[in-house]
PDB file of N, CA and C in Angstrom:
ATOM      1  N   UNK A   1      31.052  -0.144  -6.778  1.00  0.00           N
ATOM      2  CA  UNK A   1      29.923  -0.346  -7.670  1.00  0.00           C
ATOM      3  C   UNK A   1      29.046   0.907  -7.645  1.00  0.00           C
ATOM      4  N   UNK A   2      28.732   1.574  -9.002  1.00  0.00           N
ATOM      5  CA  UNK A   2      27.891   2.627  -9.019  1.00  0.00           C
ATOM      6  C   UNK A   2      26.794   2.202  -8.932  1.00  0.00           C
ATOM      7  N   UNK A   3      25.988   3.188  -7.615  1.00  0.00           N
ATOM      8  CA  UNK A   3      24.433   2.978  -7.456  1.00  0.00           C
ATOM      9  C   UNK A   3      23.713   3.502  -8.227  1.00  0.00           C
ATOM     10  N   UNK A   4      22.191   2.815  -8.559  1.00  0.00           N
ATOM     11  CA  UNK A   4      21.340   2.947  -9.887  1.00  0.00           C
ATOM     12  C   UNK A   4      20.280   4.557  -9.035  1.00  0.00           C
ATOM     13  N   UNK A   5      20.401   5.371  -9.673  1.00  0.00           N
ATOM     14  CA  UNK A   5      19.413   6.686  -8.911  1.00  0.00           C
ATOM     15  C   UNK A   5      17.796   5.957  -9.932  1.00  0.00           C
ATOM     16  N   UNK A   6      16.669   6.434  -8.982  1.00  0.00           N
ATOM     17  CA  UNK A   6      15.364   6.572  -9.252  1.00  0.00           C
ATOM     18  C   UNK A   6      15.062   8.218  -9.203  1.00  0.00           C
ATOM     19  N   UNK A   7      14.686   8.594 -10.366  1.00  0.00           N
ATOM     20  CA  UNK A   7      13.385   9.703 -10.170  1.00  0.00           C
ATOM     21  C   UNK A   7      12.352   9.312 -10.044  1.00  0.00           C
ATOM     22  N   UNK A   8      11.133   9.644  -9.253  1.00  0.00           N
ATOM     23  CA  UNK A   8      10.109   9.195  -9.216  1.00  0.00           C
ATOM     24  C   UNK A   8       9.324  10.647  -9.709  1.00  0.00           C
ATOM     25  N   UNK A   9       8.941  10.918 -10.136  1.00  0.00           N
ATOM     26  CA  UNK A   9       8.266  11.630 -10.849  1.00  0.00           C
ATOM     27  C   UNK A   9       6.446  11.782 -10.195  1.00  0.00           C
ATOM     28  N   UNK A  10       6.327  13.267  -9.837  1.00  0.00           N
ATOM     29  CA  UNK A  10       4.768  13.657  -8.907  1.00  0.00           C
ATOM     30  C   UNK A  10       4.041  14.529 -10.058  1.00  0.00           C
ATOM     31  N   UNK A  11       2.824  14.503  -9.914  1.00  0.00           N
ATOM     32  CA  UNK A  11       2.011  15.135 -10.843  1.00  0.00           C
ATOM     33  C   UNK A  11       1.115  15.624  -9.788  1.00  0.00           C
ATOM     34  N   UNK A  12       0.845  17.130  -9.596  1.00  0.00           N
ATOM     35  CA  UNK A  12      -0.565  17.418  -8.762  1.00  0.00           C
ATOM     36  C   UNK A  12      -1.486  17.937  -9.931  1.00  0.00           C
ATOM     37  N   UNK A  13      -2.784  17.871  -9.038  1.00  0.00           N
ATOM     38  CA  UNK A  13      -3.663  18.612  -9.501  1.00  0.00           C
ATOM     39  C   UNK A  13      -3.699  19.934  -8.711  1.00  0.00           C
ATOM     40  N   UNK A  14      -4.755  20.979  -9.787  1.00  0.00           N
ATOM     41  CA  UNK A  14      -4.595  22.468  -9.222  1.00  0.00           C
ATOM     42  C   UNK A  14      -4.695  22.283  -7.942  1.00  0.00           C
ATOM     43  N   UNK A  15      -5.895  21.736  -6.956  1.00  0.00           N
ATOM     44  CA  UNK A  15      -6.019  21.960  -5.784  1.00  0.00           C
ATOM     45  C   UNK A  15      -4.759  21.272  -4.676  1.00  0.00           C
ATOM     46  N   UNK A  16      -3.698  20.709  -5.486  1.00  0.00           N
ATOM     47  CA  UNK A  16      -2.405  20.287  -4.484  1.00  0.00           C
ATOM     48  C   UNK A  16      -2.539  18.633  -3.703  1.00  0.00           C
ATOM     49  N   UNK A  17      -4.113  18.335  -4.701  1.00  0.00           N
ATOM     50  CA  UNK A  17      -3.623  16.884  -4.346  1.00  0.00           C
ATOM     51  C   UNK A  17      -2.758  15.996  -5.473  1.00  0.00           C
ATOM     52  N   UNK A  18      -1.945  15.164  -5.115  1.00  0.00           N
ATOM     53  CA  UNK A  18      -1.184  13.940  -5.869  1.00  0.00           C
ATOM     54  C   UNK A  18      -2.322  13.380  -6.760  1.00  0.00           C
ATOM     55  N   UNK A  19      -1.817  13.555  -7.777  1.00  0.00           N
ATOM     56  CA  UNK A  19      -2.520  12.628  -8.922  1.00  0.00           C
ATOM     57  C   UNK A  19      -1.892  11.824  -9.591  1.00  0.00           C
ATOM     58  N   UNK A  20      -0.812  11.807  -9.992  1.00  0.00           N
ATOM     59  CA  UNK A  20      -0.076  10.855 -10.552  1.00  0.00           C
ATOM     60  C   UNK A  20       1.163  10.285  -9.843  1.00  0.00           C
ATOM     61  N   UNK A  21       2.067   9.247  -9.247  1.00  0.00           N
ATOM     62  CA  UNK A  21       3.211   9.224  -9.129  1.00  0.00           C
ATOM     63  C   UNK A  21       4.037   8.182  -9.058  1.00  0.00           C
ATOM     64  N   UNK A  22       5.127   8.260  -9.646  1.00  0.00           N
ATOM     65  CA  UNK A  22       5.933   6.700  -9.971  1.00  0.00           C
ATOM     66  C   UNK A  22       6.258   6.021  -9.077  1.00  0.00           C
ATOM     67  N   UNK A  23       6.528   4.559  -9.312  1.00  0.00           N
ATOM     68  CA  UNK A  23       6.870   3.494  -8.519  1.00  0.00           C
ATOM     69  C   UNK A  23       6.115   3.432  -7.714  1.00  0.00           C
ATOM     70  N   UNK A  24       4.790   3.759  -7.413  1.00  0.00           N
ATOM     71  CA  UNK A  24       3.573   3.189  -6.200  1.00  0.00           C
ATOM     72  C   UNK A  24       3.289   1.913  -6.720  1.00  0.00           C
ATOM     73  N   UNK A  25       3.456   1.137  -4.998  1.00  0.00           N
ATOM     74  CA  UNK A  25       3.285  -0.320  -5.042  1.00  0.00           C
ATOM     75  C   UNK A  25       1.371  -0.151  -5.231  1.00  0.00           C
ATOM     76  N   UNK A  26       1.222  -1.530  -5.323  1.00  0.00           N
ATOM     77  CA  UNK A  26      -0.131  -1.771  -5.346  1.00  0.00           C
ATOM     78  C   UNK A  26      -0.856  -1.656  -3.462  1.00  0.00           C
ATOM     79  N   UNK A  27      -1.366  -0.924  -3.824  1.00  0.00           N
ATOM     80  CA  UNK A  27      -2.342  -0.529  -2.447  1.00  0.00           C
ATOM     81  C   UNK A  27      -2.701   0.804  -2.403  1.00  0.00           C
ATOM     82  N   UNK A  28      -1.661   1.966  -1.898  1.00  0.00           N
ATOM     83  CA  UNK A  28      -1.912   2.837  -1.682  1.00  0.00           C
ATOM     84  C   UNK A  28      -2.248   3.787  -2.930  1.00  0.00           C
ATOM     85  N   UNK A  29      -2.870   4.778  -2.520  1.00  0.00           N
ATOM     86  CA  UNK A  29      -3.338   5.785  -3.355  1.00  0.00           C
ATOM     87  C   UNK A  29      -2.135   6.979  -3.805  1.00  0.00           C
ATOM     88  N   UNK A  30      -2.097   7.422  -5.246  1.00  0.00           N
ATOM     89  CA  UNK A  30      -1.182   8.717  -5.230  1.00  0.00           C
ATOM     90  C   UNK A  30      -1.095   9.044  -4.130  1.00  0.00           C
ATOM     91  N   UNK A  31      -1.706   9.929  -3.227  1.00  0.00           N
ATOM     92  CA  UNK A  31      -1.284  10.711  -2.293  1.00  0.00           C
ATOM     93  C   UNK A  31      -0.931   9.888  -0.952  1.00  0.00           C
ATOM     94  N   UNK A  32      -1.156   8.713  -0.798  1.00  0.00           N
ATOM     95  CA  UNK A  32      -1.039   8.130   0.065  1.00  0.00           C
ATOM     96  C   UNK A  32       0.683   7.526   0.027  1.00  0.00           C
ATOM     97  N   UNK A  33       0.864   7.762  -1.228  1.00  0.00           N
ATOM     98  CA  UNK A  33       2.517   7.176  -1.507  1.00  0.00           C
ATOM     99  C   UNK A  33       3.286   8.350  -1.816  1.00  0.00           C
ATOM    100  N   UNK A  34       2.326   9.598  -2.155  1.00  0.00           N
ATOM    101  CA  UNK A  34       3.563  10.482  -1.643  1.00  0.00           C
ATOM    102  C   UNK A  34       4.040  11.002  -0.647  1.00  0.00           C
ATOM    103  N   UNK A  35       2.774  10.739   0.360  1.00  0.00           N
ATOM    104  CA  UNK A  35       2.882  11.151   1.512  1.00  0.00           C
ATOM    105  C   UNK A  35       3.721  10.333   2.230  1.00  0.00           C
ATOM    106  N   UNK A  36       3.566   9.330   2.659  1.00  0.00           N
ATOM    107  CA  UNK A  36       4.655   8.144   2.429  1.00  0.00           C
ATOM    108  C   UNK A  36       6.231   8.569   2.428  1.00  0.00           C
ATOM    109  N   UNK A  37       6.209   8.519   1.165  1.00  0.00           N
ATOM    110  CA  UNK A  37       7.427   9.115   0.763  1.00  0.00           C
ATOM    111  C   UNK A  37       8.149  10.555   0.767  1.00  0.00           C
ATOM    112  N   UNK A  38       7.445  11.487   0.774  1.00  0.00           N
ATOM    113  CA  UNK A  38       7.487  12.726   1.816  1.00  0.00           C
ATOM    114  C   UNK A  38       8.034  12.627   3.466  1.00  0.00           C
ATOM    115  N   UNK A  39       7.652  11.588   3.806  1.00  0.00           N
ATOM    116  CA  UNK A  39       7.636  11.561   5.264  1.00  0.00           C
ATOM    117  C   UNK A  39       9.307  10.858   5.511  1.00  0.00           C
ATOM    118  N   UNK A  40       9.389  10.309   4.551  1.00  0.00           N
ATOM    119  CA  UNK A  40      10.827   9.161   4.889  1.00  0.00           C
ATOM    120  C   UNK A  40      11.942   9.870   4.392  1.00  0.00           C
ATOM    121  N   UNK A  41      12.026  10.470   3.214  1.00  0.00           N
ATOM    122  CA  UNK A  41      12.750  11.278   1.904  1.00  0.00           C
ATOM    123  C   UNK A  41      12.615  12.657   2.002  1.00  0.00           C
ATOM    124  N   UNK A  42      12.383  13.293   2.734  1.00  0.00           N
ATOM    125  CA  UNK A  42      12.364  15.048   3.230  1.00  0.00           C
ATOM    126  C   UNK A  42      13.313  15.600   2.380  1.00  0.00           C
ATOM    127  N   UNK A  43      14.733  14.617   2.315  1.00  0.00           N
ATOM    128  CA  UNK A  43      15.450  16.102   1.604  1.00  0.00           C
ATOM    129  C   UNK A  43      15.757  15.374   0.162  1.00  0.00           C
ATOM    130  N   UNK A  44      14.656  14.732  -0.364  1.00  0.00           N
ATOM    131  CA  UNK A  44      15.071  13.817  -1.429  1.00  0.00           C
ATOM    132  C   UNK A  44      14.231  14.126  -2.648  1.00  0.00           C
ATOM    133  N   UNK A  45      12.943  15.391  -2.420  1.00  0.00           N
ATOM    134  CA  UNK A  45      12.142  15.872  -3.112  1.00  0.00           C
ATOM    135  C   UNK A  45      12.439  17.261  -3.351  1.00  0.00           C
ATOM    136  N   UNK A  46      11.768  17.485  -5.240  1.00  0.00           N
ATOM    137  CA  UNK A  46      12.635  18.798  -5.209  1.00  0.00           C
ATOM    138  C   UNK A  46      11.192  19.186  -5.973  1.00  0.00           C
ATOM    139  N   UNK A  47      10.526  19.973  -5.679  1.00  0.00           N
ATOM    140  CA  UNK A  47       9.651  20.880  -6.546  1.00  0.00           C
ATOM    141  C   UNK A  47      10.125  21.478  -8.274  1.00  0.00           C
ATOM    142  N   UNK A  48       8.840  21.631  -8.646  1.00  0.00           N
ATOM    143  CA  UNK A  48       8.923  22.151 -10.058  1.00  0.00           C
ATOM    144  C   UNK A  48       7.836  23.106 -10.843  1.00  0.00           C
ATOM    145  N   UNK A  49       7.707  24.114 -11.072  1.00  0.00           N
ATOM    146  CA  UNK A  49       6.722  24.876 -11.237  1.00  0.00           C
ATOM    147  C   UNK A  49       5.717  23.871 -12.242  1.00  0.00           C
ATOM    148  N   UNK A  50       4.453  24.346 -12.688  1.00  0.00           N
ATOM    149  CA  UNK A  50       3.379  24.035 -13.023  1.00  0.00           C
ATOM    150  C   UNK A  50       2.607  22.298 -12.990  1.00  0.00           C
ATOM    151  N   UNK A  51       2.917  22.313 -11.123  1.00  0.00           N
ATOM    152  CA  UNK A  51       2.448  21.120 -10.282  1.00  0.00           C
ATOM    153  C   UNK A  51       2.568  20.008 -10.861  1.00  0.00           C
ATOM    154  N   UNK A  52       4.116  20.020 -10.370  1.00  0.00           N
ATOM    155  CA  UNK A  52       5.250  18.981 -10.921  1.00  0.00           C
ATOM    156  C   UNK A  52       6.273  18.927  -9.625  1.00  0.00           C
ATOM    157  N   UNK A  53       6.801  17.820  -9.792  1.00  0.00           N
ATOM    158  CA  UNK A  53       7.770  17.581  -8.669  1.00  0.00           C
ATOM    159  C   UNK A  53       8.815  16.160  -8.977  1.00  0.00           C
ATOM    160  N   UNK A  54      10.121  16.002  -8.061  1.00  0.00           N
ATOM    161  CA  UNK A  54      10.266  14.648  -8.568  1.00  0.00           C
ATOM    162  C   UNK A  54      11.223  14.241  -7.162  1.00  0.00           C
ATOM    163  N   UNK A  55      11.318  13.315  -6.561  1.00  0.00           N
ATOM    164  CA  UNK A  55      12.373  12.157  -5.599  1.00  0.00           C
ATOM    165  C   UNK A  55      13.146  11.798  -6.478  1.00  0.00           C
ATOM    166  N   UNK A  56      14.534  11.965  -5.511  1.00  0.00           N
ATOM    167  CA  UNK A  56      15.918  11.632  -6.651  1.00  0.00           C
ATOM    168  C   UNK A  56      16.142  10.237  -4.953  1.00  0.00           C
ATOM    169  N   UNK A  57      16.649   9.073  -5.434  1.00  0.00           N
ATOM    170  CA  UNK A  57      16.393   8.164  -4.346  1.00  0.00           C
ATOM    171  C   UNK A  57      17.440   7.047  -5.578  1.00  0.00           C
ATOM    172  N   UNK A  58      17.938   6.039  -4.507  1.00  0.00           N
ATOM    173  CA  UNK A  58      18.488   5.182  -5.517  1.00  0.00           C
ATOM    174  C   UNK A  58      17.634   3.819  -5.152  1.00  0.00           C
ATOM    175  N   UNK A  59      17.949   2.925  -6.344  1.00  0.00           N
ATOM    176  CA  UNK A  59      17.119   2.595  -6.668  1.00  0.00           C
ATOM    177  C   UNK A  59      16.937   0.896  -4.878  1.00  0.00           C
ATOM    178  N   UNK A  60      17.918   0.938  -4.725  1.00  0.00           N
ATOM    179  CA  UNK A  60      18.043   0.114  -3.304  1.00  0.00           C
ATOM    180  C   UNK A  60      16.765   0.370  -2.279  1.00  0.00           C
ATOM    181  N   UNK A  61      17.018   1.911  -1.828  1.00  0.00           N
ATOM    182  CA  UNK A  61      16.579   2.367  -0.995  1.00  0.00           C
ATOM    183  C   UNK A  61      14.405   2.352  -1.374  1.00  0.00           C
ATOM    184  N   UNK A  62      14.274   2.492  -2.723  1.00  0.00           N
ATOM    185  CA  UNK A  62      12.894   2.883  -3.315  1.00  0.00           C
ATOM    186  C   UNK A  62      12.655   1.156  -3.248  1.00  0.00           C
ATOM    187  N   UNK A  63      13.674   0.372  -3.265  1.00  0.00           N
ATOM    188  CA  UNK A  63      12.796  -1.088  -3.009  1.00  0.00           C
ATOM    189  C   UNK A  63      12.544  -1.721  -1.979  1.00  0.00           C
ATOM    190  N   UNK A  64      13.225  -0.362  -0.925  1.00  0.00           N
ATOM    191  CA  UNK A  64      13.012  -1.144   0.731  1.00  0.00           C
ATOM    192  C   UNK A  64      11.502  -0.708   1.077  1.00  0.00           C
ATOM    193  N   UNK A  65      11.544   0.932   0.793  1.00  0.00           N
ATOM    194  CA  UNK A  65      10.268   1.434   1.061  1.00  0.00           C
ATOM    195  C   UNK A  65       9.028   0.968   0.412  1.00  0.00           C
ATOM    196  N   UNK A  66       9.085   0.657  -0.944  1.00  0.00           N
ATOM    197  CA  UNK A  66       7.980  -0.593  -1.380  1.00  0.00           C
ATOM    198  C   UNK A  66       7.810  -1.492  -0.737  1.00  0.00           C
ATOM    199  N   UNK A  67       8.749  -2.311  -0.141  1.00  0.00           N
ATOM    200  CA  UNK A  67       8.022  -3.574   0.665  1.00  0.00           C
ATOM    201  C   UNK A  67       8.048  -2.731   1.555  1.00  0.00           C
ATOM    202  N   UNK A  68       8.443  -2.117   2.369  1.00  0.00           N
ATOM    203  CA  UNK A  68       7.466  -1.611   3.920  1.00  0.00           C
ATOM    204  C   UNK A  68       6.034  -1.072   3.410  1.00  0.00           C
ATOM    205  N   UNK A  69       6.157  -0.777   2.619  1.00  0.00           N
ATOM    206  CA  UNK A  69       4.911  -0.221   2.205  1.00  0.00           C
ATOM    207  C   UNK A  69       3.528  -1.115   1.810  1.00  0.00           C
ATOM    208  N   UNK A  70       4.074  -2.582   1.100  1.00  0.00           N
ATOM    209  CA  UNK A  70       3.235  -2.876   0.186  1.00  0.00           C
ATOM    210  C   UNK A  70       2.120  -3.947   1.400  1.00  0.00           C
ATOM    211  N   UNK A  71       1.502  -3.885   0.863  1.00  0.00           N
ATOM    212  CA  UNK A  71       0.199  -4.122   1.961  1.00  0.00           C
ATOM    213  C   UNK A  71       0.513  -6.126   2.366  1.00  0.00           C
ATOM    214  N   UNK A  72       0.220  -6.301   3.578  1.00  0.00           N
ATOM    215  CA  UNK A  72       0.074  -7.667   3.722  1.00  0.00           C
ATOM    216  C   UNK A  72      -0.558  -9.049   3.521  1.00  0.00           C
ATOM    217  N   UNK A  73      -0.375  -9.774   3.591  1.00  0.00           N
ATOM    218  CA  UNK A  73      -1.260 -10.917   3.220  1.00  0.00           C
ATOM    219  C   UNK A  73      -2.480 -11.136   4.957  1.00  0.00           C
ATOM    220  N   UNK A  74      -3.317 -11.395   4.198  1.00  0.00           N
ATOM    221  CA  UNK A  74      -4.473 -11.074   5.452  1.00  0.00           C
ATOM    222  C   UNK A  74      -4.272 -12.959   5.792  1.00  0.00           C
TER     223      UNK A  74
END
């Protein structure tokens, strides 16, 4: 069975913080989910000139890290 790939797609602003980026669950902040995802996916992000970037990830793996991610019931 062929696996489904995700781009997730990063947007910075000039000063290099995350401003925009796909598939963030509800909680964390842009940068808080790329960082996130930076941290887990090291060789899964590929830069792009004029502060752009994108995670090539399939789509399995981007729904595990959402629920680890997505915040708990208090």
């Amino acid at each position: 069975m062929d696996t489904a790939n995700v781009l997730i797609h990063v947007r910075f602003a000039p000063n290099g913080t995350v401003v925009e980026i796909g598939e963030r669950p509800a909680g964390p902040t842009p940068q808080e989910w790329f960082d996130f995802l930076a941290e887990r996916l090291e060789t899964a992000y590929q830069a792009f000139s004029g502060g752009r970037g994108i995670f090539r990830v399939s789509r399995e793996e981007i729904d595990k890290l959402k629920a680890e991610r997505a915040p708990t019931a208090a």
